[in-house]
Protein backbone atom coordinates (compact mmCIF):
# COMPACT_ATOMS: atom_id res chain seq x y z
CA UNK A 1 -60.45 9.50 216.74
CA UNK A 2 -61.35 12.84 215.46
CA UNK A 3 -63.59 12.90 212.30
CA UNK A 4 -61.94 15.29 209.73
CA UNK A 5 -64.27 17.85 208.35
CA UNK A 6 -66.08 17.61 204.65
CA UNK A 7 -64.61 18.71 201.63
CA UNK A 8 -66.11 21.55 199.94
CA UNK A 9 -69.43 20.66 198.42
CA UNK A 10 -68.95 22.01 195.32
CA UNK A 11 -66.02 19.39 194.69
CA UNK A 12 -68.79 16.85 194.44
CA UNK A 13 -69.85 15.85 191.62
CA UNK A 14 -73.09 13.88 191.22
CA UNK A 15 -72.98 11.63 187.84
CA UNK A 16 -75.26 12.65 185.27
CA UNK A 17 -76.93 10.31 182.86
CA UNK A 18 -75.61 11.08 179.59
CA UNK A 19 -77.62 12.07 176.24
CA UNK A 20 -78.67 8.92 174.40
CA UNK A 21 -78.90 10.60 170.82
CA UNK A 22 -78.84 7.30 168.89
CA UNK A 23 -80.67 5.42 171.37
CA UNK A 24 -83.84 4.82 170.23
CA UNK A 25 -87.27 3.51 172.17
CA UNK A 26 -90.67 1.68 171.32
CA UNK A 27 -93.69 1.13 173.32
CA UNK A 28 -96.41 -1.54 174.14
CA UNK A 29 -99.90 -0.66 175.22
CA UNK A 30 -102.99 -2.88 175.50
CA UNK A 31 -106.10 -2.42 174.13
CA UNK A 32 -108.79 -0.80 176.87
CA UNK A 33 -112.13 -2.86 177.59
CA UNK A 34 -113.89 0.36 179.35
CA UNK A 35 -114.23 3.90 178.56
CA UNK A 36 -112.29 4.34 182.13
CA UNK A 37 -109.44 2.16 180.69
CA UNK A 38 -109.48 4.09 177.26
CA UNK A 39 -108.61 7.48 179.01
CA UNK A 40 -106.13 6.14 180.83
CA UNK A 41 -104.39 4.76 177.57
CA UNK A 42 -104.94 8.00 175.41
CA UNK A 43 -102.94 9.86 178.51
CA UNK A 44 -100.35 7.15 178.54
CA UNK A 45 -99.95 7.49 174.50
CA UNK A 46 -100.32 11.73 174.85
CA UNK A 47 -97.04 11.60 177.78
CA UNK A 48 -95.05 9.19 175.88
CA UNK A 49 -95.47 10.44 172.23
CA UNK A 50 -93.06 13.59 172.80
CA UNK A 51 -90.45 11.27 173.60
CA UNK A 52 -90.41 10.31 169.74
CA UNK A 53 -90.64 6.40 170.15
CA UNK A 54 -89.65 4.88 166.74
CA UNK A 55 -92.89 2.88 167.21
CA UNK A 56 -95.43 1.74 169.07
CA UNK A 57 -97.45 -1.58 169.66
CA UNK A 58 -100.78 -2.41 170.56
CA UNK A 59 -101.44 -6.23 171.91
CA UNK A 60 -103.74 -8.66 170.72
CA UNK A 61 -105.56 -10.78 173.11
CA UNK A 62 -105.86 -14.58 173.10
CA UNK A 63 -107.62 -16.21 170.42
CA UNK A 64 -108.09 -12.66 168.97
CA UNK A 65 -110.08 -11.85 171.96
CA UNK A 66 -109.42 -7.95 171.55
CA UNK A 67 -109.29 -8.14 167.37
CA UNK A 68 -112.09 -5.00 166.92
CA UNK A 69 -110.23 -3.21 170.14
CA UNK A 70 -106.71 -3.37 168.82
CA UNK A 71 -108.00 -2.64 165.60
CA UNK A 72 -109.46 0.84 166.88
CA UNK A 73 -106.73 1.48 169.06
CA UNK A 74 -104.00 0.86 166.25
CA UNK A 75 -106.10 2.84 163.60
CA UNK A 76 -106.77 5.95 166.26
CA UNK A 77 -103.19 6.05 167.41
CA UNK A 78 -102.41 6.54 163.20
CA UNK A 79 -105.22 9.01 162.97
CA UNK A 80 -104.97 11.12 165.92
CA UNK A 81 -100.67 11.23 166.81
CA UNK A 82 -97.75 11.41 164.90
CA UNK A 83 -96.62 8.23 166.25
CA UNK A 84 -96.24 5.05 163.88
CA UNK A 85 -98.45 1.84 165.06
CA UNK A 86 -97.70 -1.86 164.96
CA UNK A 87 -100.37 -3.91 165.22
CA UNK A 88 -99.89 -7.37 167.25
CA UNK A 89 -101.49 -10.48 165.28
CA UNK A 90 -101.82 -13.87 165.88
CA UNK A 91 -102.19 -17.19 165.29
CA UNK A 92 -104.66 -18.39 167.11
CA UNK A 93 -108.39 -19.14 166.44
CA UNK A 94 -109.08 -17.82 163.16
CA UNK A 95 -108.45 -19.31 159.77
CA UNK A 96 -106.12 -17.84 157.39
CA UNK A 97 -108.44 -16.32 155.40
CA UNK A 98 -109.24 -14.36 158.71
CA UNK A 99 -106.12 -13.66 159.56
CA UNK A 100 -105.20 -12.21 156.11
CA UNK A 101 -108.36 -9.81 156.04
CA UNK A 102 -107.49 -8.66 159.71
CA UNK A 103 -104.05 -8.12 157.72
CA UNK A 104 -105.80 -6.66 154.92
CA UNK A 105 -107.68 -4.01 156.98
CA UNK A 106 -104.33 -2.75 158.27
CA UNK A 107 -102.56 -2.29 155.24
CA UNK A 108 -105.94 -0.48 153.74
CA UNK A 109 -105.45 1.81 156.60
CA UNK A 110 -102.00 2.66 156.09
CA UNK A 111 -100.37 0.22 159.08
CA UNK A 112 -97.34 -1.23 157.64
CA UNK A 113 -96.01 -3.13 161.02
CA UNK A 114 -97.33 -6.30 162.16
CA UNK A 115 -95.85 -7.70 165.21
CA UNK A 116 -96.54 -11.74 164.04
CA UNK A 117 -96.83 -14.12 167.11
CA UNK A 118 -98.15 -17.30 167.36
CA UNK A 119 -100.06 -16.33 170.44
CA UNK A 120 -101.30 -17.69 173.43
CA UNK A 121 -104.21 -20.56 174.22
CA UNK A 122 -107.65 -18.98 175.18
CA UNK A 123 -108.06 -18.47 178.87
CA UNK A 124 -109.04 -22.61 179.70
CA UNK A 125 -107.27 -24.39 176.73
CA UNK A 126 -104.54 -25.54 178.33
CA UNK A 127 -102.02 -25.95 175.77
CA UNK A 128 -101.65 -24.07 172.56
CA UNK A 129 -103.49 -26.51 169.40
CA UNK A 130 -103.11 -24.93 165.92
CA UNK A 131 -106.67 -24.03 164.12
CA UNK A 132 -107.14 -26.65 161.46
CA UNK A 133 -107.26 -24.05 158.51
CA UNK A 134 -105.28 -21.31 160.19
CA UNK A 135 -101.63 -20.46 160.29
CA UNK A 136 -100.05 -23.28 162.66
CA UNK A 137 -97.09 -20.80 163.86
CA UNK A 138 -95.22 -17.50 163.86
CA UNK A 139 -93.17 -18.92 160.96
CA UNK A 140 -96.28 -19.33 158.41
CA UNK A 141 -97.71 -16.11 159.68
CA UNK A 142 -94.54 -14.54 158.92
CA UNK A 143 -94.50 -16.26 155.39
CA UNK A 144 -98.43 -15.53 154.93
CA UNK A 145 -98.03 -11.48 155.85
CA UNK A 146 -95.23 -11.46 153.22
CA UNK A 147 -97.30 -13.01 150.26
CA UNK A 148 -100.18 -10.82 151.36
CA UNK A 149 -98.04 -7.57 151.01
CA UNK A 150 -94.61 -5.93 152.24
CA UNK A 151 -95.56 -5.73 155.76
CA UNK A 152 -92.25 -4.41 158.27
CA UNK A 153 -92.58 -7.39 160.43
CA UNK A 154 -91.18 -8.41 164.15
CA UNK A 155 -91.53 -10.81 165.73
CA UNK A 156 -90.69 -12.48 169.63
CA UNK A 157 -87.08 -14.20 171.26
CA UNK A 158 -86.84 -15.71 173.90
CA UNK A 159 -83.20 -15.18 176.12
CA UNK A 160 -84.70 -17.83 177.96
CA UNK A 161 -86.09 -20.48 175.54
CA UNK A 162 -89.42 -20.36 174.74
CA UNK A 163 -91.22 -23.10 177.43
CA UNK A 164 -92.63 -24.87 174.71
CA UNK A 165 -89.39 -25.50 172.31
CA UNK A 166 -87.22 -28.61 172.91
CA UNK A 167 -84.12 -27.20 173.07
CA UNK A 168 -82.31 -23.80 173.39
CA UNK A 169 -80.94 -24.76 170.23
CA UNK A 170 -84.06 -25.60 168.37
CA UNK A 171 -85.87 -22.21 169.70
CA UNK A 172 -83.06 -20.35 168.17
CA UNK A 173 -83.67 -21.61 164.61
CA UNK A 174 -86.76 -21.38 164.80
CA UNK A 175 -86.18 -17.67 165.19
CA UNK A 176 -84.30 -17.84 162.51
CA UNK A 177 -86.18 -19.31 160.14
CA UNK A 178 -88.56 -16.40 161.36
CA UNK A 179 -86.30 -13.47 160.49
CA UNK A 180 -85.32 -15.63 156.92
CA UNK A 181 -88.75 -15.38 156.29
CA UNK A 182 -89.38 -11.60 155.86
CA UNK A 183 -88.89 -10.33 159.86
CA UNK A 184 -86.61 -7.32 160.24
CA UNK A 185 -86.90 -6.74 164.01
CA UNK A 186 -87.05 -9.57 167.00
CA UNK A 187 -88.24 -8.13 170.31
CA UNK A 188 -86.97 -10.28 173.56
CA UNK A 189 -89.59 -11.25 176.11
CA UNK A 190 -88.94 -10.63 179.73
CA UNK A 191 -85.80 -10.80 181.01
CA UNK A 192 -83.94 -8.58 184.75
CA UNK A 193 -81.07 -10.65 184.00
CA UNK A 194 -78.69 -8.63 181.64
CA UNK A 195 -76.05 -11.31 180.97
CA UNK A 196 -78.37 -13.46 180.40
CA UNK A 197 -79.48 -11.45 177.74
CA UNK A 198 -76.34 -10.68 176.19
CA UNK A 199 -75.14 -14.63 175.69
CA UNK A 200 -78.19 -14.94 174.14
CA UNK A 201 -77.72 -11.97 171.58
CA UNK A 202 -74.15 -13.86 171.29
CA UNK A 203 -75.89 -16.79 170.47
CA UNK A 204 -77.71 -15.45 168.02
CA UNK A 205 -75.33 -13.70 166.53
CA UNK A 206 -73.32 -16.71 166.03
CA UNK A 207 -76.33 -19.09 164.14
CA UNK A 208 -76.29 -16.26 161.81
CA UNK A 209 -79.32 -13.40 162.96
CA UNK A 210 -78.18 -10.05 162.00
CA UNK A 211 -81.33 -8.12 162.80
CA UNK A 212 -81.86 -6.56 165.80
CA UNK A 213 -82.80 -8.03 168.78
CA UNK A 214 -84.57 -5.45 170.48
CA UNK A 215 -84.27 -6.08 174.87
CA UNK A 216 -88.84 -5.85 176.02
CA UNK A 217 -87.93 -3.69 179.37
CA UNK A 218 -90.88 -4.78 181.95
CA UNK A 219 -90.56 -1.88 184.67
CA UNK A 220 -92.25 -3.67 188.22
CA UNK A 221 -94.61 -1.98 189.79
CA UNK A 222 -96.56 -5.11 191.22
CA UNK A 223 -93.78 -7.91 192.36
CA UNK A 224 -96.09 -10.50 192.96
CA UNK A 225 -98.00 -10.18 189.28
CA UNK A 226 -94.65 -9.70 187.76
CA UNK A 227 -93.57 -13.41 189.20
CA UNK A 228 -96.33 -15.00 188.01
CA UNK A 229 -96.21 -13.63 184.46
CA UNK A 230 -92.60 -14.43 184.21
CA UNK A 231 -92.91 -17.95 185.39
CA UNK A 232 -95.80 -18.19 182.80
CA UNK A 233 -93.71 -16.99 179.87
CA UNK A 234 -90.13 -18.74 180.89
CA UNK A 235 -88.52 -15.96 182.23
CA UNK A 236 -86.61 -15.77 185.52
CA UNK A 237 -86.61 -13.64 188.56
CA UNK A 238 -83.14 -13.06 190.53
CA UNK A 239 -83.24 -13.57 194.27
CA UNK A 240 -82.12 -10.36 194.63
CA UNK A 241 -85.20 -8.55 192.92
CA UNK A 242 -87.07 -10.68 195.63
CA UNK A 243 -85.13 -9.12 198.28
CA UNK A 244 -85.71 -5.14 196.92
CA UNK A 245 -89.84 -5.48 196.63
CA UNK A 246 -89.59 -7.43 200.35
CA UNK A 247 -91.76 -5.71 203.00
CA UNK A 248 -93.02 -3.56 200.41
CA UNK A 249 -97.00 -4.69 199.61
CA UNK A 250 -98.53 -1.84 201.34
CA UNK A 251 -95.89 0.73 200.31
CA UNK A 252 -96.92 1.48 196.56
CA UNK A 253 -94.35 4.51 196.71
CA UNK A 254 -91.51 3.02 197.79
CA UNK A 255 -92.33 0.02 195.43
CA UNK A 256 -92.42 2.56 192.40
CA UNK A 257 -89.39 4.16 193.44
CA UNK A 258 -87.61 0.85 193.37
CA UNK A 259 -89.11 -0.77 190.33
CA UNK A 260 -87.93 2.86 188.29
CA UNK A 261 -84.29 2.12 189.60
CA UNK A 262 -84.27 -1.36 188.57
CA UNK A 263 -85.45 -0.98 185.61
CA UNK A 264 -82.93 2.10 184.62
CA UNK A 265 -80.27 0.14 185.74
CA UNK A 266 -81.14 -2.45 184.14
CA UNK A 267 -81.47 -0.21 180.76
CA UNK A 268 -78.28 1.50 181.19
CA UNK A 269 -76.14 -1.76 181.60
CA UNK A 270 -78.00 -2.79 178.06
CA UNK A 271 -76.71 0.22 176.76
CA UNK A 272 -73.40 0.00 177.77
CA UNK A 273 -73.36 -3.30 176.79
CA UNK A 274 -73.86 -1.58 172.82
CA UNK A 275 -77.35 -2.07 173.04
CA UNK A 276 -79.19 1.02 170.91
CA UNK A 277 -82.98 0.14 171.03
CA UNK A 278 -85.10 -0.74 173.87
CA UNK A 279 -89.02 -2.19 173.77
CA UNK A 280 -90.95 -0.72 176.88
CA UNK A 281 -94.19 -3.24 178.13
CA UNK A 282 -96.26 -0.08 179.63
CA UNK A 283 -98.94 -1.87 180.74
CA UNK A 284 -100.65 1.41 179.69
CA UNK A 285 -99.12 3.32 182.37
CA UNK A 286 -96.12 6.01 181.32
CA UNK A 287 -95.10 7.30 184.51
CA UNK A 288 -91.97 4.89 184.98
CA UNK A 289 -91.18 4.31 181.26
CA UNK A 290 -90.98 8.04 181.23
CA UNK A 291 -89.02 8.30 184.14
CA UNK A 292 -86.51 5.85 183.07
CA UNK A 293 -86.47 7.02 179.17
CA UNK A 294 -85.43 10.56 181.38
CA UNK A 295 -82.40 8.72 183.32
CA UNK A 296 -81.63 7.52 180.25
CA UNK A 297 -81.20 10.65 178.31
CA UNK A 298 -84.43 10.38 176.15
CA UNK A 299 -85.94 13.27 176.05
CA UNK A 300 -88.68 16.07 174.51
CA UNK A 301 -87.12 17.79 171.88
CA UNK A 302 -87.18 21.17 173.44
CA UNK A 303 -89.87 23.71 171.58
CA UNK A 304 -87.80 27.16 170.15
């Protein structure tokens, strides 16, 4: 059977992305250990700050690990960019008197977001155990950053359920009792399922949380690392992301390639869904963030 010949080519039209002018974007970085590690960060801040990200985090490491880095890196970003910081704090290891002058030092130098976890156990304590004069959980944080002064707070949901809470139902008021507290914003861990995500903003909705929950977008460059952090946190991993990253250890190209298409996907679904904010995890590298922020209509304002 004869094959009949192709249309014209300029009948076909390739779909476009649309502007996202009310879509709005935030970032996550980590705080460098090595002078190496700091340049890469500054040149992952300088290609993501034209894209006019509503804010941006820095991380604080377990047990307040990285408390002098994040610190620097949260007080640089406010000197040096026009960007607006959020500084990660937690719970654990430090009293509350240390906690509030950590808290303290920020507001002194102008940072008015604190992203209030209760953090994770130090690297060989295997479960989390509240400091004896410290704040026991995100909830007193919460309270004790909004005696201390009128700090913008978020804090973390879980679509999943937190794998330390007892229920689904009990995780959920406790974030709750979180935003009743003083938090404005809740930003989701992990998730590549996006129904998933959206029964749980249902859910939410429902027990009576009206502020945002903002969807954390993990774009995944390393399949194998991504697994294990996920299964760490309570998050899951479809079969079928398994399938895409198969076969493709030793092809870092390809792998990037299909990490940037999962992850737009992934974002544009969310936004069809009536989702209008989105939290990148960077890992302090803004070639795919960028990339998908592009797809995704979020753009450089374009100089005159």
């Amino acid at each position: 059977m004869a094959v009949s010949s192709a249309s014209d080519p300029s009948d076909t039209q390739i779909p476009v992305a649309q502007p996202a002018p009310h879509l709005a974007v935030s970032f996550e970085f980590f705080p460098p250990k090595t002078e190496k590690m700091q340049d890469a960060l500054w040149e992952c801040v300088t290609r993501l700050a034209p894209l006019s990200p509503s804010f941006v985090s820095v991380t604080y490491g377990a047990g307040g690990s990285t408390r002098e880095r994040t610190h620097d890196t949260v007080t640089r970003i406010a000197r040096e960019t026009g960007l607006k910081p959020a500084a990660h704090l937690t719970c654990v290891g430090a009293t509350r008197a240390e906690v509030d002058e950590v808290a303290g030092r920020y507001w002194d130098a102008g940072i008015r977001h604190i992203v209030a976890l209760r953090g994770d156990p130090p690297e060989g304590q295997g479960e989390y155990r509240p400091h004896p004069d410290g704040y026991a959980y995100a909830l007193d944080l919460v309270k004790g950053l909004k005696r201390l002064a009128d700090f913008e707070i978020s804090v973390a949901a879980y679509p999943e359920t937190h794998p330390q809470a007892t229920s689904p139902e009990a995780d959920l008021d406790n974030l709750k009792r979180k935003v009743d507290a003083g938090a404005s914003r809740a930003i989701s861990q992990v998730f590549f399922d996006v129904d998933l995500f959206f029964r749980f903003r249902d859910r939410a909705t429902a027990a009576g949380i009206a502020v945002p929950i903002v969807p954390g977008i993990l774009p995944v460059t390393n399949f194998a690392q991504a697994q294990k952090f996920s299964a760490a946190c309570g998050a899951s991993m479809p079969a079928w992301m398994s399938e895409l990253f198969d076969g493709l250890d030793d092809d870092p190209d390809t792998r990037r390639l299909v990490a940037a298409t999962v992850a737009a996907e992934q974002c544009r679904a969310l936004v069809a869904g009536g989702i209008d904010e989105l939290h990148f995890y960077t890992l302090n590298r803004a070639d795919l963030t960028y990339a998908i922020c592009h797809i995704l209509g979020v753009r450089a304002a374009k100089s005159v």
